[in-house]
N, C-alpha and C. Protein backbone atom coordinates (compact mmCIF):
# COMPACT_ATOMS: atom_id res chain seq x y z
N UNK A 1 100.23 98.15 84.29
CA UNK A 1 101.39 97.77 85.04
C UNK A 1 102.59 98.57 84.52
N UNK A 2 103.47 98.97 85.94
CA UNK A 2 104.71 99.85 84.99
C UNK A 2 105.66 98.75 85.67
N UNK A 3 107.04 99.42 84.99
CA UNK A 3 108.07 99.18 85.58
C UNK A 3 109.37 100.06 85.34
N UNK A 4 110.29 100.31 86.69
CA UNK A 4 111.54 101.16 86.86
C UNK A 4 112.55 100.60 85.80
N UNK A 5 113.55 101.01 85.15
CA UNK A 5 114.57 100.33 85.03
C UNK A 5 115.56 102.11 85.11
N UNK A 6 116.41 102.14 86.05
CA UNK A 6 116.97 102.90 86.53
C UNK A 6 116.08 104.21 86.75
N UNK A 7 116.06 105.32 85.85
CA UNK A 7 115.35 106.40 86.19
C UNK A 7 114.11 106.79 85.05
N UNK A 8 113.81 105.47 84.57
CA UNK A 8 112.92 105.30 83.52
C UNK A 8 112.04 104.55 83.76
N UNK A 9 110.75 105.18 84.02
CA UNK A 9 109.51 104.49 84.37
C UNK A 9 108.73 103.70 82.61
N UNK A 10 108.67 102.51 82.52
CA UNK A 10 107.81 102.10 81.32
C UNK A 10 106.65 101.82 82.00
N UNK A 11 105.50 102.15 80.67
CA UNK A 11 104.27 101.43 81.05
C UNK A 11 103.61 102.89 81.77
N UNK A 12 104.12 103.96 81.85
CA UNK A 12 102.97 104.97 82.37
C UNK A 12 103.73 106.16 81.41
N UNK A 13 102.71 107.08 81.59
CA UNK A 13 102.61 108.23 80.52
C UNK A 13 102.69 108.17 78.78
N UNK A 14 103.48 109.07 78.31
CA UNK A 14 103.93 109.00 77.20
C UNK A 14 104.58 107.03 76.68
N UNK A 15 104.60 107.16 75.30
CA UNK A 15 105.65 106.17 74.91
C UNK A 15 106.91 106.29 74.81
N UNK A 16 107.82 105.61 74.67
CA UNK A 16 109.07 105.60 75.39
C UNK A 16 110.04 105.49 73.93
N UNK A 17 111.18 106.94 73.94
CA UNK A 17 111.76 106.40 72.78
C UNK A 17 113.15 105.71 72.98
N UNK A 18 112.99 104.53 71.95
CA UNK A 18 113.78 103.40 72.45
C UNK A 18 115.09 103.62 70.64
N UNK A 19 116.44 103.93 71.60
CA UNK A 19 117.40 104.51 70.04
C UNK A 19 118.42 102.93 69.73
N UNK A 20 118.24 102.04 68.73
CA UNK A 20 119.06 101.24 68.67
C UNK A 20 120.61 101.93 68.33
N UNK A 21 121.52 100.62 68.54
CA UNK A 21 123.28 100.84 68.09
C UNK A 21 123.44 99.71 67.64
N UNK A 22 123.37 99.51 66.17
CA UNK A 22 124.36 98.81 65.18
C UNK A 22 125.49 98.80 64.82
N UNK A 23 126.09 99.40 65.23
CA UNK A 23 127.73 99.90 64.50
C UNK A 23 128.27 98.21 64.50
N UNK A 24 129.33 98.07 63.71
CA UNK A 24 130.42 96.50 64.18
C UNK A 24 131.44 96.74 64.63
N UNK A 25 132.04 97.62 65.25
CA UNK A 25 133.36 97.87 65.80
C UNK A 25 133.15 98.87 67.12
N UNK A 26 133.86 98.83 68.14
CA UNK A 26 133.92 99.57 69.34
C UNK A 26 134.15 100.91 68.89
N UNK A 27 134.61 101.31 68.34
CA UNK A 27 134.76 103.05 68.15
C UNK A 27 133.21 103.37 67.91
N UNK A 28 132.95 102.63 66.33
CA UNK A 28 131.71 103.07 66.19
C UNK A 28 130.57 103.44 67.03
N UNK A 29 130.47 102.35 67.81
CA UNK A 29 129.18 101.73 68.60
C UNK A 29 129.83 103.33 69.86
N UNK A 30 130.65 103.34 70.28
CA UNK A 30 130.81 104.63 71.29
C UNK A 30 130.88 105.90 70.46
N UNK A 31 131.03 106.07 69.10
CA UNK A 31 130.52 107.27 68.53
C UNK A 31 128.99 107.14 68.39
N UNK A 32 128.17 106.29 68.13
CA UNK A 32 126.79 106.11 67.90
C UNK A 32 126.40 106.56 69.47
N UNK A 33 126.26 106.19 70.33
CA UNK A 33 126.42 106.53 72.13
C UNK A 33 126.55 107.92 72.10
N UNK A 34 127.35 108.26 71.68
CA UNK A 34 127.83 109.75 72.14
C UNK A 34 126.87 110.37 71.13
N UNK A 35 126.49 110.41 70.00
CA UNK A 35 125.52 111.45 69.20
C UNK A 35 124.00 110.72 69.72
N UNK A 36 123.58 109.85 70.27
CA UNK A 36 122.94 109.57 71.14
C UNK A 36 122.44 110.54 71.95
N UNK A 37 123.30 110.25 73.17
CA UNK A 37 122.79 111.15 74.31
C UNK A 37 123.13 112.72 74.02
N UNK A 38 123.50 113.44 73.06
CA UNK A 38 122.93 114.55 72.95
C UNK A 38 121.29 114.74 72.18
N UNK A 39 120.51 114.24 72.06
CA UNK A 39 119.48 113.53 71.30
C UNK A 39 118.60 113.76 72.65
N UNK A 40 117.25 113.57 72.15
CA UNK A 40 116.32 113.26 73.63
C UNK A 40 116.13 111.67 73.27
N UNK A 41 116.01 110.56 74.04
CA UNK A 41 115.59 109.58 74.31
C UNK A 41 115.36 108.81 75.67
N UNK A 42 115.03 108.11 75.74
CA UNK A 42 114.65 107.03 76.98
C UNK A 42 115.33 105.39 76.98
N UNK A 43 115.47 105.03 76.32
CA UNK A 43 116.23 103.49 76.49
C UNK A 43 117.27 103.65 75.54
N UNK A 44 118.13 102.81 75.03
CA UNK A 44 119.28 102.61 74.40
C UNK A 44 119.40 101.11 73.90
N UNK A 45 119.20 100.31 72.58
CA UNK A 45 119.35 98.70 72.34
C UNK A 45 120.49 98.70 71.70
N UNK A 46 121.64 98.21 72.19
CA UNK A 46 122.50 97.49 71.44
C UNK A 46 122.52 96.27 70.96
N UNK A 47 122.29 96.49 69.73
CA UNK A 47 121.82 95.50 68.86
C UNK A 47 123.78 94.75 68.87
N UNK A 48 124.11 93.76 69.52
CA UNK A 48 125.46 93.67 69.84
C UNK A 48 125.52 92.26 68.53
N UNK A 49 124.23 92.04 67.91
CA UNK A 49 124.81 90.95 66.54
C UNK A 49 125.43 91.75 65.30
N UNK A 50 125.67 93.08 65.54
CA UNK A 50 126.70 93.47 64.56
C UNK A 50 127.61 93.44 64.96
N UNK A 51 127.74 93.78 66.18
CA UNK A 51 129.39 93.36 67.07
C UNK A 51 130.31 92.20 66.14
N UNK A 52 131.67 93.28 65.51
CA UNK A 52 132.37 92.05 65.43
C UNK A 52 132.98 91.12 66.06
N UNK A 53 133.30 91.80 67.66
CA UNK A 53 133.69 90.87 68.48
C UNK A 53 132.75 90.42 69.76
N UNK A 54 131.55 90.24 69.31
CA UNK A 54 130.45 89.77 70.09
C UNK A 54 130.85 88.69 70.89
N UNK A 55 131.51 87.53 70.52
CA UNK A 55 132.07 86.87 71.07
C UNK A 55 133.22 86.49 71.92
N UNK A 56 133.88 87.88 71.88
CA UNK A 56 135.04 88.21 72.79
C UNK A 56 134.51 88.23 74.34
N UNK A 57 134.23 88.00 75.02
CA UNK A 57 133.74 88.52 76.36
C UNK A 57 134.59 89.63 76.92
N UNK A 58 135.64 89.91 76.60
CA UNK A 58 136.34 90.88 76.93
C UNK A 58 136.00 92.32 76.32
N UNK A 59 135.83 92.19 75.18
CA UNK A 59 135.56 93.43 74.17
C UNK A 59 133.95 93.46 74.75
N UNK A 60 133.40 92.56 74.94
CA UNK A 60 131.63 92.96 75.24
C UNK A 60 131.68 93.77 76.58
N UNK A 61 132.19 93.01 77.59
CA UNK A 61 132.45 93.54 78.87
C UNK A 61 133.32 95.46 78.87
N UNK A 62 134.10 95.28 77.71
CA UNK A 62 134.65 96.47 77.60
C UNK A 62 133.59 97.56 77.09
N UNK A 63 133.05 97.30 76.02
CA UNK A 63 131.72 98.05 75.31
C UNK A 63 130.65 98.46 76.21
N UNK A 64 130.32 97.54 77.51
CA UNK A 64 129.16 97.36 77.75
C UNK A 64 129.85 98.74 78.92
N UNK A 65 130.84 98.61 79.70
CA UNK A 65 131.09 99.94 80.84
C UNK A 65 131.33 100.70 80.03
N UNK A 66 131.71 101.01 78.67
CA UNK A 66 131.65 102.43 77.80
C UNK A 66 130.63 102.91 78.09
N UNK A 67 129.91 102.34 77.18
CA UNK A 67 127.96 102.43 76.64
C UNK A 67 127.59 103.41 78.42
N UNK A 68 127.68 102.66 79.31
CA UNK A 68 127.08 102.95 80.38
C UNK A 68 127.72 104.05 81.51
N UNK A 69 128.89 104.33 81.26
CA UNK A 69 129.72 105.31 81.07
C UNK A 69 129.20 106.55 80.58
N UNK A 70 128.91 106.38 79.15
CA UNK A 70 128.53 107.63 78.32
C UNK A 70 126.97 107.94 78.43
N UNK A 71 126.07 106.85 78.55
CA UNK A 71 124.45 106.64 79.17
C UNK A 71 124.38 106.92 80.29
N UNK A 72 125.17 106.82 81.31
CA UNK A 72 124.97 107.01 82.92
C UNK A 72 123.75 106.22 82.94
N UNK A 73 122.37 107.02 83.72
CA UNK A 73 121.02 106.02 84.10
C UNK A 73 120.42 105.75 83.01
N UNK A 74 120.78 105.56 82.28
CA UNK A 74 119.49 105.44 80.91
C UNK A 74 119.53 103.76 81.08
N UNK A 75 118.35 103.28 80.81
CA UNK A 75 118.02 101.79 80.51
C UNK A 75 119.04 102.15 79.42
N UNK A 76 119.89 100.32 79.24
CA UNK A 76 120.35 99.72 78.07
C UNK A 76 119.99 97.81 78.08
N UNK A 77 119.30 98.08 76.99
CA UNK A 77 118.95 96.55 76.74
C UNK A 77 120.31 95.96 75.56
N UNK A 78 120.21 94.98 76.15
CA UNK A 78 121.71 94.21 75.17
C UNK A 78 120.51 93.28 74.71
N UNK A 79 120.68 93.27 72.93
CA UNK A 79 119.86 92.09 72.43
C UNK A 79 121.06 91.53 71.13
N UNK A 80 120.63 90.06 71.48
CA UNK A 80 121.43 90.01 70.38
C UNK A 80 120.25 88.93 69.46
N UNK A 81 119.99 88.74 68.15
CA UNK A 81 119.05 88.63 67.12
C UNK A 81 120.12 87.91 66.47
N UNK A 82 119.41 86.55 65.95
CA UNK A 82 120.23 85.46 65.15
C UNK A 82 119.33 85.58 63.79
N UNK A 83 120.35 85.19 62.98
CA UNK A 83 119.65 85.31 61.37
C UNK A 83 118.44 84.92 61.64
N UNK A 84 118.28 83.56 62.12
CA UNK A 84 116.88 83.10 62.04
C UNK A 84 115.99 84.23 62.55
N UNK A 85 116.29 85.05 63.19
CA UNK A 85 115.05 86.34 63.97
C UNK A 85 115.50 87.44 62.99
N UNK A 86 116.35 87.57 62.09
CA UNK A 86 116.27 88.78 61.25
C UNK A 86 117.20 89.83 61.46
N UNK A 87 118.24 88.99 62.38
CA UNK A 87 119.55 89.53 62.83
C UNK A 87 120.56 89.53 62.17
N UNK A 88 122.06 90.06 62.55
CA UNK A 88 122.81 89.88 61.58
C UNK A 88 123.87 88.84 61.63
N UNK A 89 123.66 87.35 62.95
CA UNK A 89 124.86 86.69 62.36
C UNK A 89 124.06 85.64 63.33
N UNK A 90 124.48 84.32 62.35
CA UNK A 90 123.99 83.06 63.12
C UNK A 90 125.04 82.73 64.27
N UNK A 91 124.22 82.30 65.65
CA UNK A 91 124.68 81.42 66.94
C UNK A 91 124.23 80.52 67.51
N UNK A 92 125.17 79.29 67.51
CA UNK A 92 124.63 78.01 68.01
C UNK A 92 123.76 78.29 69.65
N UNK A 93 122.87 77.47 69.98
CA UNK A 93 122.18 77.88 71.14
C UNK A 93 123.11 78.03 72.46
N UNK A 94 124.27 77.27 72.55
CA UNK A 94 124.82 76.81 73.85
C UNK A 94 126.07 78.54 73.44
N UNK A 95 126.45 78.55 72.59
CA UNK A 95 126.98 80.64 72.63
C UNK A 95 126.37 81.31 73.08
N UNK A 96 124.86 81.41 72.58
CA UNK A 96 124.19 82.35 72.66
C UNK A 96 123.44 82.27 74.37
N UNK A 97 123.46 81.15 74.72
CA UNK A 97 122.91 80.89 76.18
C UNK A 97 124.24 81.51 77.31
N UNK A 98 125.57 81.36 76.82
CA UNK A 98 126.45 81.82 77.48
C UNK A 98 126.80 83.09 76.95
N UNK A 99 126.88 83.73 76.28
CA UNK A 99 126.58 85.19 75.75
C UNK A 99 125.73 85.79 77.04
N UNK A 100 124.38 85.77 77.03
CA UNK A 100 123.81 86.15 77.64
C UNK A 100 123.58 86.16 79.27
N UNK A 101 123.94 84.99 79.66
CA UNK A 101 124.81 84.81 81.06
C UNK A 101 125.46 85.57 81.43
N UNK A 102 126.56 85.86 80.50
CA UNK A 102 127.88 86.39 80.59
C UNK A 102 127.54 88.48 80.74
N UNK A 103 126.56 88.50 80.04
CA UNK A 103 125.93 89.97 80.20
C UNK A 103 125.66 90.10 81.45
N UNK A 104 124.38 89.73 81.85
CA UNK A 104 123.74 89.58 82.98
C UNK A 104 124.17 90.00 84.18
N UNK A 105 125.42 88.89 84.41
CA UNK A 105 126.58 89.26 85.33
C UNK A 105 127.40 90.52 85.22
């Protein structure tokens, strides 16, 4: 079984290289982006639990049209990983359920 996510077929041919972004601050995370896509890859994870302002919806919403801006079609998966999964910052369930809502849209 494959599947599209913009101009990236998963699940047929080769394996797919997938480049995380840790940075904690918006400059960073759009300098990490930019030495990125001169790079060969296929997906993009922003790992957004280093985000210091993960919880801003404004600053996420701002990060997230950078990222995709500077990615154009490339898949970007937004994950965010709570200590308990080996991430870098604990979130009560009812944040993290609206966090992710709040992406989506």
């Amino acid at each position: 079984m494959s599947i599209r996510i913009r101009n990236t077929v998963i699940g047929e041919s080769i394996p797919k290289i997938c480049v995380p972004i840790v940075a904690s601050n918006f400059d960073d995370i759009i300098k990490s982006a930019k030495q990125i896509k001169t790079q060969p890859f296929d997906i993009v994870e922003w790992r957004a639990d280093f985000f210091d302002k993960v919880l801003d919806y404004d600053s996420v919403s701002t990060t997230i049209k950078s990222l995709r801006d500077i990615l154009a079609d490339a898949p970007l998966l937004f994950t965010f990983r709570s200590s308990n999964e080996g991430g870098n910052r604990e979130i009560n369930s009812n944040s993290y359920s609206s966090l992710l809502k709040y992406v989506c849209q």
